[in-house]
N, C-alpha and C. Protein backbone atom coordinates (compact mmCIF):
# COMPACT_ATOMS: atom_id res chain seq x y z
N UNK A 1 13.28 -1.96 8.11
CA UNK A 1 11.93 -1.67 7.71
C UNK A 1 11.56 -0.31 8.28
N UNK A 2 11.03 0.49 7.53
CA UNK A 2 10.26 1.48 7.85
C UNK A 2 8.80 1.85 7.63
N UNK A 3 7.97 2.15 8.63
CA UNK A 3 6.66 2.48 8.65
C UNK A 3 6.76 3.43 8.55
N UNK A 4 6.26 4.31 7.34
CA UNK A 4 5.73 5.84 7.27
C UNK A 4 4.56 6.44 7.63
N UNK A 5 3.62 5.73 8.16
CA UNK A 5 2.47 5.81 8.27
C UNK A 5 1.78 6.15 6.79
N UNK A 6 0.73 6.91 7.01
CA UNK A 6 -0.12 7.61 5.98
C UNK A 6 0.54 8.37 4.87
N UNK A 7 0.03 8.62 4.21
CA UNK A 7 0.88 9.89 3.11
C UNK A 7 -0.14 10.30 2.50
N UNK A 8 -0.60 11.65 2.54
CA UNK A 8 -1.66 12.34 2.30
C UNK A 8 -1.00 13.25 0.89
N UNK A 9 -1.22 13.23 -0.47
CA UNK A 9 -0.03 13.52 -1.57
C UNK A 9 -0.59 15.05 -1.80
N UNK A 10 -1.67 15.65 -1.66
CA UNK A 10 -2.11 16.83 -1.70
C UNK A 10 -2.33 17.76 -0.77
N UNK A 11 -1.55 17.31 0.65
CA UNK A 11 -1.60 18.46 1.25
C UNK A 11 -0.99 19.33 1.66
N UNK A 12 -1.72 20.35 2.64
CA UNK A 12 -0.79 21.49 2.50
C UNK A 12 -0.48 21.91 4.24
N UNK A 13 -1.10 20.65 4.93
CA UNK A 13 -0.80 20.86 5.92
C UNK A 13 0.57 20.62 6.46
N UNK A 14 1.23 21.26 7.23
CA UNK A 14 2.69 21.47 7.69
C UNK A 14 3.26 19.97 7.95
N UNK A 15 2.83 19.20 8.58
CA UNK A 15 3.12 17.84 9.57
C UNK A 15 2.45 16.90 8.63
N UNK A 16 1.62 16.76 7.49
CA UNK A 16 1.57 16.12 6.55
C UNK A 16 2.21 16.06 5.73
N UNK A 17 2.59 17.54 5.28
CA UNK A 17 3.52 17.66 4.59
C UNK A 17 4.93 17.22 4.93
N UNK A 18 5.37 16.87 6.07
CA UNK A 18 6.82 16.63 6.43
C UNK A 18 6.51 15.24 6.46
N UNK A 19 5.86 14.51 6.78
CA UNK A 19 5.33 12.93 6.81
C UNK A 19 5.12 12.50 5.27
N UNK A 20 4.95 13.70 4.57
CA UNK A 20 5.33 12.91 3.06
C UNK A 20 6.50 12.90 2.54
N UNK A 21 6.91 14.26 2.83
CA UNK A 21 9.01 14.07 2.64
C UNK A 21 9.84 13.47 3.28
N UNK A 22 9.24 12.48 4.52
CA UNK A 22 9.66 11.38 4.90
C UNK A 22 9.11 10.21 4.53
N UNK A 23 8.51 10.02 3.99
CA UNK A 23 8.06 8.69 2.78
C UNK A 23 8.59 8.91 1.70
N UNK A 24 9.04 10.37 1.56
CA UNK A 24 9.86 10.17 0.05
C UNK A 24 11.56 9.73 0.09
N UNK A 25 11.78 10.51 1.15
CA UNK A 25 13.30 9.45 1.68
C UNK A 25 13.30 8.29 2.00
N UNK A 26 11.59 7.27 2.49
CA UNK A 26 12.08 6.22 2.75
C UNK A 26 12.05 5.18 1.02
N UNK A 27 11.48 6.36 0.32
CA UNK A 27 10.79 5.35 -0.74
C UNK A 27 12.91 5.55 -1.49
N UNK A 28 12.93 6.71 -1.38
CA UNK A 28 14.53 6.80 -2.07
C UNK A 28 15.19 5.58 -1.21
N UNK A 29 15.27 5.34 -0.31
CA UNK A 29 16.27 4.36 0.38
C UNK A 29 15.90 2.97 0.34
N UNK A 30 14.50 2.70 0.33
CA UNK A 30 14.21 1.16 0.29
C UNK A 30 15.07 0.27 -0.87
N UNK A 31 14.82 -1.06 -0.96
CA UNK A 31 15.08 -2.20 -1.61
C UNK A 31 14.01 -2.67 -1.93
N UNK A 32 12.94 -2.71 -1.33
CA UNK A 32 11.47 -2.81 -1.84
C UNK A 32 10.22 -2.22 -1.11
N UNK A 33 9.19 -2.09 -2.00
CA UNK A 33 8.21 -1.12 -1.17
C UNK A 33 7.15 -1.90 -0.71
N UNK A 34 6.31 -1.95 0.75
CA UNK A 34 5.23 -2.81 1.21
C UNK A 34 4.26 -1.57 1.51
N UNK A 35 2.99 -1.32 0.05
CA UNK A 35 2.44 -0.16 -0.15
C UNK A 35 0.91 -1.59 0.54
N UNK A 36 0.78 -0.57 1.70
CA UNK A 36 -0.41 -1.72 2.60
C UNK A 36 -2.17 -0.82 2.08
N UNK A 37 -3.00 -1.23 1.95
CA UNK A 37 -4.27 -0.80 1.64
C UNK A 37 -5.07 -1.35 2.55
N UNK A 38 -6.16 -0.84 3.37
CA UNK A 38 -7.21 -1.55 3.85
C UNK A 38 -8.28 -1.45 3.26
N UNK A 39 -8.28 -2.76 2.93
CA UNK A 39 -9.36 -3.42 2.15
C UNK A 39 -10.85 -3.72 2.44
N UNK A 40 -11.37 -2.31 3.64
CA UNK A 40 -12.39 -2.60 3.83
C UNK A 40 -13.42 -2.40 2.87
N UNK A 41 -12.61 -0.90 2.20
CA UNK A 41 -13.35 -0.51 1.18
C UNK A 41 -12.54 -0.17 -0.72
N UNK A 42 -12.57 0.25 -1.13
CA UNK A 42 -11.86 0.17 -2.33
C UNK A 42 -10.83 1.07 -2.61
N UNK A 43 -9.92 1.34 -3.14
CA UNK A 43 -9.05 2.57 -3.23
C UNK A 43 -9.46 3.53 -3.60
N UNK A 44 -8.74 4.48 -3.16
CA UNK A 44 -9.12 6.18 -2.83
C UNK A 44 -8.05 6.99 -4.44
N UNK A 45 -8.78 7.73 -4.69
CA UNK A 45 -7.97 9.16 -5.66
C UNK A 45 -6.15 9.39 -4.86
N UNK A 46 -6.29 8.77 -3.72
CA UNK A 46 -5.17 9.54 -2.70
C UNK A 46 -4.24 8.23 -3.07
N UNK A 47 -4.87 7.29 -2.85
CA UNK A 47 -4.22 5.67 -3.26
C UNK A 47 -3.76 5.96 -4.74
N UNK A 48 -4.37 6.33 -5.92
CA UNK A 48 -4.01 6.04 -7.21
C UNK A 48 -2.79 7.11 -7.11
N UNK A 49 -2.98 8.14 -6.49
CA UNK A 49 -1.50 9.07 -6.61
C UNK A 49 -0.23 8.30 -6.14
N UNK A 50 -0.54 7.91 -4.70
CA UNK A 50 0.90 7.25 -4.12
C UNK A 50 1.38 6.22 -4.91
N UNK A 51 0.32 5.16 -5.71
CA UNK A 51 0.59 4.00 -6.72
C UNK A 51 1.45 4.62 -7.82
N UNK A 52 1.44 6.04 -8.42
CA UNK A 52 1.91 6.66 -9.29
C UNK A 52 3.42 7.33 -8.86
N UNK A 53 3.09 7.61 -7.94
CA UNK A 53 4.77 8.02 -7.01
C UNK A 53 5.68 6.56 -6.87
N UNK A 54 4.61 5.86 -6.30
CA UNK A 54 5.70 4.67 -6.28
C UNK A 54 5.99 3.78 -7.25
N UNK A 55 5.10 3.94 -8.32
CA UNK A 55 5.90 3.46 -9.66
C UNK A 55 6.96 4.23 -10.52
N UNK A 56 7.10 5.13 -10.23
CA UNK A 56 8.08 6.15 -10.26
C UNK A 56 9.41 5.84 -10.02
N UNK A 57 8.87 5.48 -9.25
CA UNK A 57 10.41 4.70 -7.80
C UNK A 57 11.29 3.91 -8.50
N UNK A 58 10.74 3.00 -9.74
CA UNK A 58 10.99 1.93 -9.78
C UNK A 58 11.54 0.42 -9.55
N UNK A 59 11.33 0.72 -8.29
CA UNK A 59 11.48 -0.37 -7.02
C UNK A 59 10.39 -1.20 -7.11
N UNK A 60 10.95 -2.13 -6.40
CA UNK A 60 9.74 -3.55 -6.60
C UNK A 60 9.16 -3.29 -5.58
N UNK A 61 7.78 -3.71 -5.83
CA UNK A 61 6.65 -3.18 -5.04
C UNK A 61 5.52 -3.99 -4.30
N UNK A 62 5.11 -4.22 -3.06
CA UNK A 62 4.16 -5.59 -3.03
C UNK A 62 2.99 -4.63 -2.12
N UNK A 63 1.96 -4.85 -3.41
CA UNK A 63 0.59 -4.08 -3.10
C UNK A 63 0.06 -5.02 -1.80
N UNK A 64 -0.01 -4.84 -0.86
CA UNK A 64 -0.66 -5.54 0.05
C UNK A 64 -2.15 -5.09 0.51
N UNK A 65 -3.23 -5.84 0.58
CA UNK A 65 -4.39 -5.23 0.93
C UNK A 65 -4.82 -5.91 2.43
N UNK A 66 -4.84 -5.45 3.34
CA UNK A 66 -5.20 -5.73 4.48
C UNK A 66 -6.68 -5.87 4.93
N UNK A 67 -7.05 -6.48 6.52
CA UNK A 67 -8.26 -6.55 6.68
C UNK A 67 -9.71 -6.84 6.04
N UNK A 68 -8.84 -7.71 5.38
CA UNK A 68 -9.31 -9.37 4.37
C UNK A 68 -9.50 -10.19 5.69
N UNK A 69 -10.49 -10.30 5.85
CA UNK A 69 -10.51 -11.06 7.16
C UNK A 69 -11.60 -12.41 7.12
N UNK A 70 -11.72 -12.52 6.25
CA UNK A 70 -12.24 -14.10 6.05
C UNK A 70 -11.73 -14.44 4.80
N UNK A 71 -12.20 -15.98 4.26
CA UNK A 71 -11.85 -16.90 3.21
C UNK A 71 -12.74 -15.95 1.85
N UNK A 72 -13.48 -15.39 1.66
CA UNK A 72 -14.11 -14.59 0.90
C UNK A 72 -13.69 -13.24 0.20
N UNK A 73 -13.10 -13.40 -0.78
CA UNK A 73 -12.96 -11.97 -1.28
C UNK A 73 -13.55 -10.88 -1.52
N UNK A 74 -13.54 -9.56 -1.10
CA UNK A 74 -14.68 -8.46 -1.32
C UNK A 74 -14.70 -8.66 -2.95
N UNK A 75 -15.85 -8.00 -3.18
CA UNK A 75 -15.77 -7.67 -5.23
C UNK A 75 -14.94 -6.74 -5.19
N UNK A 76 -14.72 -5.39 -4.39
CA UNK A 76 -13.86 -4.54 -4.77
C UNK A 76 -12.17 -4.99 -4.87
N UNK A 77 -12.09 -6.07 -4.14
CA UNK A 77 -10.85 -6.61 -4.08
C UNK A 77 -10.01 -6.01 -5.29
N UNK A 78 -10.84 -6.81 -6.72
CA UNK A 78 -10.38 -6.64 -8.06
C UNK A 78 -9.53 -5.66 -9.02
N UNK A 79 -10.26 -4.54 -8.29
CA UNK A 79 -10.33 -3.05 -8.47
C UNK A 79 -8.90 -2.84 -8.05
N UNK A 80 -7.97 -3.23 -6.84
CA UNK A 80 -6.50 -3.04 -6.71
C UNK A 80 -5.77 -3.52 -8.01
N UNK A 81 -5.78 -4.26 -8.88
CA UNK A 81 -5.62 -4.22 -9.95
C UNK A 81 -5.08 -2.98 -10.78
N UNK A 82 -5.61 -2.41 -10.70
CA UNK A 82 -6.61 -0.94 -11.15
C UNK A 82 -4.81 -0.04 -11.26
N UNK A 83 -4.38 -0.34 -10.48
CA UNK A 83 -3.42 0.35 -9.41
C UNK A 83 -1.51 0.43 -10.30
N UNK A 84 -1.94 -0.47 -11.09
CA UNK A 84 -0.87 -0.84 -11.90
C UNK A 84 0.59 -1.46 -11.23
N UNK A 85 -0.14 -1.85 -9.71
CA UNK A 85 1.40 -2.82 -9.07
C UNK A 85 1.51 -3.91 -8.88
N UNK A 86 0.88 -4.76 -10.15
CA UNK A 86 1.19 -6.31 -9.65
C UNK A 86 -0.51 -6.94 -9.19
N UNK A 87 0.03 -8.13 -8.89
CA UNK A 87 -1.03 -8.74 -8.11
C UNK A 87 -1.10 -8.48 -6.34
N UNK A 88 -2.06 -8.09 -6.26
CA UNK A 88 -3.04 -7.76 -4.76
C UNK A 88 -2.57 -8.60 -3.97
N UNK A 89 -2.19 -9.05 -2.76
CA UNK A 89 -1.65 -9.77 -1.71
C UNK A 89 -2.97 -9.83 -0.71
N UNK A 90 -4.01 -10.24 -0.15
CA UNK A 90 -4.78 -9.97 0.39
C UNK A 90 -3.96 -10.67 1.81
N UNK A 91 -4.77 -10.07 2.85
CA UNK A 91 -3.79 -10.62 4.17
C UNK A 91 -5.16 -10.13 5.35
N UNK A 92 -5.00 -10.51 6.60
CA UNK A 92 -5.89 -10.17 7.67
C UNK A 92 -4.97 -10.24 8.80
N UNK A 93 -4.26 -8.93 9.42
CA UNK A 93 -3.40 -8.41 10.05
C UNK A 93 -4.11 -9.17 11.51
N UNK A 94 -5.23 -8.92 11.72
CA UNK A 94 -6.08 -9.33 13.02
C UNK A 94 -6.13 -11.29 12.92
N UNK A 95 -6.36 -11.92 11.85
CA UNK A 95 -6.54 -13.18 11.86
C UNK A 95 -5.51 -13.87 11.47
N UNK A 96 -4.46 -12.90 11.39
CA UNK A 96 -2.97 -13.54 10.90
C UNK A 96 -3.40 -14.35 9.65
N UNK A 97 -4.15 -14.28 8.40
CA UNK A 97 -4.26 -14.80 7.10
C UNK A 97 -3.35 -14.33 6.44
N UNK A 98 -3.13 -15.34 5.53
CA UNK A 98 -2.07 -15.15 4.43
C UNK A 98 -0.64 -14.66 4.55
N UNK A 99 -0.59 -14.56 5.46
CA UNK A 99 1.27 -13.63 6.09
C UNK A 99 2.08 -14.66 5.15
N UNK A 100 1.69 -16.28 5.34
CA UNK A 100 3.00 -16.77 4.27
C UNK A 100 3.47 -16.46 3.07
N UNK A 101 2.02 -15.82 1.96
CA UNK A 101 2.08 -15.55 0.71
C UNK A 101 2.72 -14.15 0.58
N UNK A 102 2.59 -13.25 1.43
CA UNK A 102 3.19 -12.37 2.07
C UNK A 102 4.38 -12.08 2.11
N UNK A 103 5.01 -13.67 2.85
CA UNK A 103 6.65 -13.50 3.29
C UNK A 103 7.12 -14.23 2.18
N UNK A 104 6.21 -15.13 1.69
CA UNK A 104 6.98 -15.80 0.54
C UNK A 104 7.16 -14.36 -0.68
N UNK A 105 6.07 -13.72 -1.10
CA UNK A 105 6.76 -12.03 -1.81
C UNK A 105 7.99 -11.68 -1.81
């Protein structure tokens, strides 16, 4: 497993920029991709790019949305949809929710 952290797809900063050409080697090397979102608020212009890089990939992909932290779905939840990778995985990293539906992925 590899954590890439962040991937910022438009910039031009030096150390962002090398943190995205290392998400692009990890996306070349994976077996599958765990593209994580926090779901406090809805996806970003920056989100619909990486969704577009990584459908690219064409590697199997498990949209995960994090910091879902109760039994209640936000409305924006829906909107990951949007994203063209499948169905949304909602999960709460802090309340340990949903990790089975997760591992079962």
């Amino acid at each position: 497993m590899i954590d890439t952290g962040g991937i910022e797809p438009d910039s031009k900063d030096i150390i962002l920029s090398q943190m995205r050409d290392q998400a692009q080697v990890a996306i070349d090397s994976a077996d599958v991709i765990v593209f994580m979102l926090d779901g406090k608020e809805s996806y970003t212009s920056a989100d619909e790019e990486i969704a577009q890089m990584l459908r690219r990939s064409k590697k199997p992909i498990l949209l995960v949305v994090n910091k879902v932290d109760s039994a209640r779905i936000p409305d924006h939840f829906y909107d990951y949809y949007n994203l063209g990778l499948g169905e949304p995985i909602a999960i709460s990293a802090t309340n340990m929710l949903n990790f089975g539906d997760l591992l079962d992925d």
